[in-house]
C-alpha atoms as a PDB file:
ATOM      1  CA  UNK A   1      57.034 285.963 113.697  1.00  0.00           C
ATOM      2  CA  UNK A   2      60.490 286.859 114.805  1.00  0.00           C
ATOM      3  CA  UNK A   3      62.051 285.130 118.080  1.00  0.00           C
ATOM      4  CA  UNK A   4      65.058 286.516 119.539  1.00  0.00           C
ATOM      5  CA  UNK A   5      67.523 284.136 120.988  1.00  0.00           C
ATOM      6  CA  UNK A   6      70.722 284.854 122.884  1.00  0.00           C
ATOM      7  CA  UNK A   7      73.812 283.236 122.019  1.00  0.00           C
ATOM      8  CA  UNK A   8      76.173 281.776 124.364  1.00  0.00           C
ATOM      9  CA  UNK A   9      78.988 283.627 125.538  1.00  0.00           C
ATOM     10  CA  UNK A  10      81.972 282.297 127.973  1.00  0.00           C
ATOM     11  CA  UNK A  11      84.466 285.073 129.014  1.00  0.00           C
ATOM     12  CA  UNK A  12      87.690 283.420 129.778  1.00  0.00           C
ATOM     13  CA  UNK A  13      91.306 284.620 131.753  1.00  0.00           C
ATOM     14  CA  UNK A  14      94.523 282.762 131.714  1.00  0.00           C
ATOM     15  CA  UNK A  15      97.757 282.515 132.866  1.00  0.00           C
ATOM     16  CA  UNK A  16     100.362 280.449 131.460  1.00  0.00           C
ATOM     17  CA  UNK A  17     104.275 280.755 133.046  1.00  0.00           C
ATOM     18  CA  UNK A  18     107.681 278.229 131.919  1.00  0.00           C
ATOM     19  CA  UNK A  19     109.901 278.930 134.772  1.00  0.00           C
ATOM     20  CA  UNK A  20     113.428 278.333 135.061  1.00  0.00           C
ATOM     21  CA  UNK A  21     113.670 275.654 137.792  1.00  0.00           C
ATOM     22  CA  UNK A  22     111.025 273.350 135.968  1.00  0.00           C
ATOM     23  CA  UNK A  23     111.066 271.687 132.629  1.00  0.00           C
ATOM     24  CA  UNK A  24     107.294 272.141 132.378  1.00  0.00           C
ATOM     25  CA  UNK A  25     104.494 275.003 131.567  1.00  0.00           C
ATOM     26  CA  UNK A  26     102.029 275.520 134.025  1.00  0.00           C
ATOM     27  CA  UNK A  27      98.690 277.158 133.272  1.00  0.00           C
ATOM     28  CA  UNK A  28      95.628 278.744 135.327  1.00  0.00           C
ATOM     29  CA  UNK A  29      92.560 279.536 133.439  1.00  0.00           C
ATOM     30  CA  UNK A  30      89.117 280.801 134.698  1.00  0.00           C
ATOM     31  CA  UNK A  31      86.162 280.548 133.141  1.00  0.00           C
ATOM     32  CA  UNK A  32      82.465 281.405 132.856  1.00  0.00           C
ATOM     33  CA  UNK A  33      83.510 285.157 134.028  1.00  0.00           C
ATOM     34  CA  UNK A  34      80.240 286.718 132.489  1.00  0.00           C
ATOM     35  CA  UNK A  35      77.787 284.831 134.795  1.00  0.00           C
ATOM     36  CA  UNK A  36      75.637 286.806 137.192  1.00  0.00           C
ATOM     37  CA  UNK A  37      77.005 286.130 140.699  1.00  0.00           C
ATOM     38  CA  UNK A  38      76.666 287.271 144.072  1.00  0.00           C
ATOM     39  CA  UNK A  39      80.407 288.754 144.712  1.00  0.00           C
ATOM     40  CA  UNK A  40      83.279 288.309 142.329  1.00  0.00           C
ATOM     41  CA  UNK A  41      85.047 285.638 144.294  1.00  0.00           C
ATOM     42  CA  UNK A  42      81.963 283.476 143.463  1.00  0.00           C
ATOM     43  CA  UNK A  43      82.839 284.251 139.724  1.00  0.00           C
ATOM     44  CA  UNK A  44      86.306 282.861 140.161  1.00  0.00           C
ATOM     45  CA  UNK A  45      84.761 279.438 141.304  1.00  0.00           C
ATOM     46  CA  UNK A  46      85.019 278.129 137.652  1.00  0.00           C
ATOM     47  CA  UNK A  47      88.847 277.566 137.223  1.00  0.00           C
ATOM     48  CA  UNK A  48      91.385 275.067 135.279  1.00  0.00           C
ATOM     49  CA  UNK A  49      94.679 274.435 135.952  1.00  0.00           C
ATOM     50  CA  UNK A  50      97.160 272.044 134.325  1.00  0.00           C
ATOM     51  CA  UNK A  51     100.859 271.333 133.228  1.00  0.00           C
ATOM     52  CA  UNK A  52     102.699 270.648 130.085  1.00  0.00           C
ATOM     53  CA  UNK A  53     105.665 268.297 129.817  1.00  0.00           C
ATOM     54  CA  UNK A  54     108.083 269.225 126.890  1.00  0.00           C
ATOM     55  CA  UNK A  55     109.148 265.199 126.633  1.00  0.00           C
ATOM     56  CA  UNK A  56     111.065 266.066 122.739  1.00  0.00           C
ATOM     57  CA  UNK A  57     110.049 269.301 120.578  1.00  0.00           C
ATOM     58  CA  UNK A  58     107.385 266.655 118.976  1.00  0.00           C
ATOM     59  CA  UNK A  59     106.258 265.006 122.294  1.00  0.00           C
ATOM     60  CA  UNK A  60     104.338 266.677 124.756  1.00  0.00           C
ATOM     61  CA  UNK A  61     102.480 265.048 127.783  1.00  0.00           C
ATOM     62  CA  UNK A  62      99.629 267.301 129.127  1.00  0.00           C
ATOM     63  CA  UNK A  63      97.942 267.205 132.114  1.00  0.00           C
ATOM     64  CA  UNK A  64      94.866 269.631 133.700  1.00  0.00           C
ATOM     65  CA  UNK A  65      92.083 269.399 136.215  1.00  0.00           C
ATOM     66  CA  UNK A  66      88.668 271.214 136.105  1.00  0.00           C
ATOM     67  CA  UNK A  67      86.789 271.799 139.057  1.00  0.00           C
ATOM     68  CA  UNK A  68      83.495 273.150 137.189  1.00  0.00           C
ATOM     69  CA  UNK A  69      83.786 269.398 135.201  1.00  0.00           C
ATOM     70  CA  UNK A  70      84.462 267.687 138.653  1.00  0.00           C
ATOM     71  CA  UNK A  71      81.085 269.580 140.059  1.00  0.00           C
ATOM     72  CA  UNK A  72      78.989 268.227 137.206  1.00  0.00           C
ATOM     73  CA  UNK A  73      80.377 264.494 137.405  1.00  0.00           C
ATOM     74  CA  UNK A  74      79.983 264.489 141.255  1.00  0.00           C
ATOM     75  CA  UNK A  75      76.059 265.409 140.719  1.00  0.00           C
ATOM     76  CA  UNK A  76      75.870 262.896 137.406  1.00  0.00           C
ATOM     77  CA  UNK A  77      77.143 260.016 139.489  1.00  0.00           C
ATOM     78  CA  UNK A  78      75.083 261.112 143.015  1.00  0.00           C
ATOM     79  CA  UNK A  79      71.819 261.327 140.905  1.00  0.00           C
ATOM     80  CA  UNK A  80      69.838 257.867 141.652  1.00  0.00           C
ATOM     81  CA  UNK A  81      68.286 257.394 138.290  1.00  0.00           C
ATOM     82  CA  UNK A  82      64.806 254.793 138.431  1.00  0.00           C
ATOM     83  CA  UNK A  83      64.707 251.426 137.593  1.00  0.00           C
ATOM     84  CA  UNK A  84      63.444 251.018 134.177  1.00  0.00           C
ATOM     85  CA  UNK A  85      63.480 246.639 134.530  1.00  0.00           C
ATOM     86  CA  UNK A  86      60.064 245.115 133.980  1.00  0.00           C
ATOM     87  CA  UNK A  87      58.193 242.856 136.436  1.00  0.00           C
ATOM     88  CA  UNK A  88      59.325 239.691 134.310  1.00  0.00           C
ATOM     89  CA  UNK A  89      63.209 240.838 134.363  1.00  0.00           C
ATOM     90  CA  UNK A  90      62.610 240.194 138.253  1.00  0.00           C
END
């Protein structure tokens, strides 16, 4: 018996730019571009985007924000989980 099984794939595009008025890198990245989507803006919904402080050539301070993360901590901490305490914890 043979059983076929896809492996996951995540297609990812960045950007990444030091420009000459800042002291800092700042990065785009999106991700998840192989899922099947509607239109191709809806593919673009999974992004990252963050910062990097040069503080000394040994010290950096980095900073990002995901909104696919943010998506799946907003429905973690809406979901109203049940009550699991017996009648004598009461």
């Amino acid at each position: 018996m043979t059983v076929l099984q896809t492996l996951p794939l995540d297609i990812t595009i960045g950007l990444s730019s030091v420009l000459n008025i800042f002291p800092y890198c700042l990065s785009l990245n999106f991700h998840r571009l192989n899922d099947d989507q509607d239109t191709f803006l809806k593919r673009l919904n999974a992004y990252t985007f963050g910062a990097e402080f040069t503080i000394s050539p040994t010290l950096l301070l980095r900073g990002g924000y995901s909104i696919n993360k943010n998506k799946i901590y907003r429905r973690l901490r809406n979901r109203e989980l049940p009550d699991f305490r017996s009648e004598r914890d009461s």
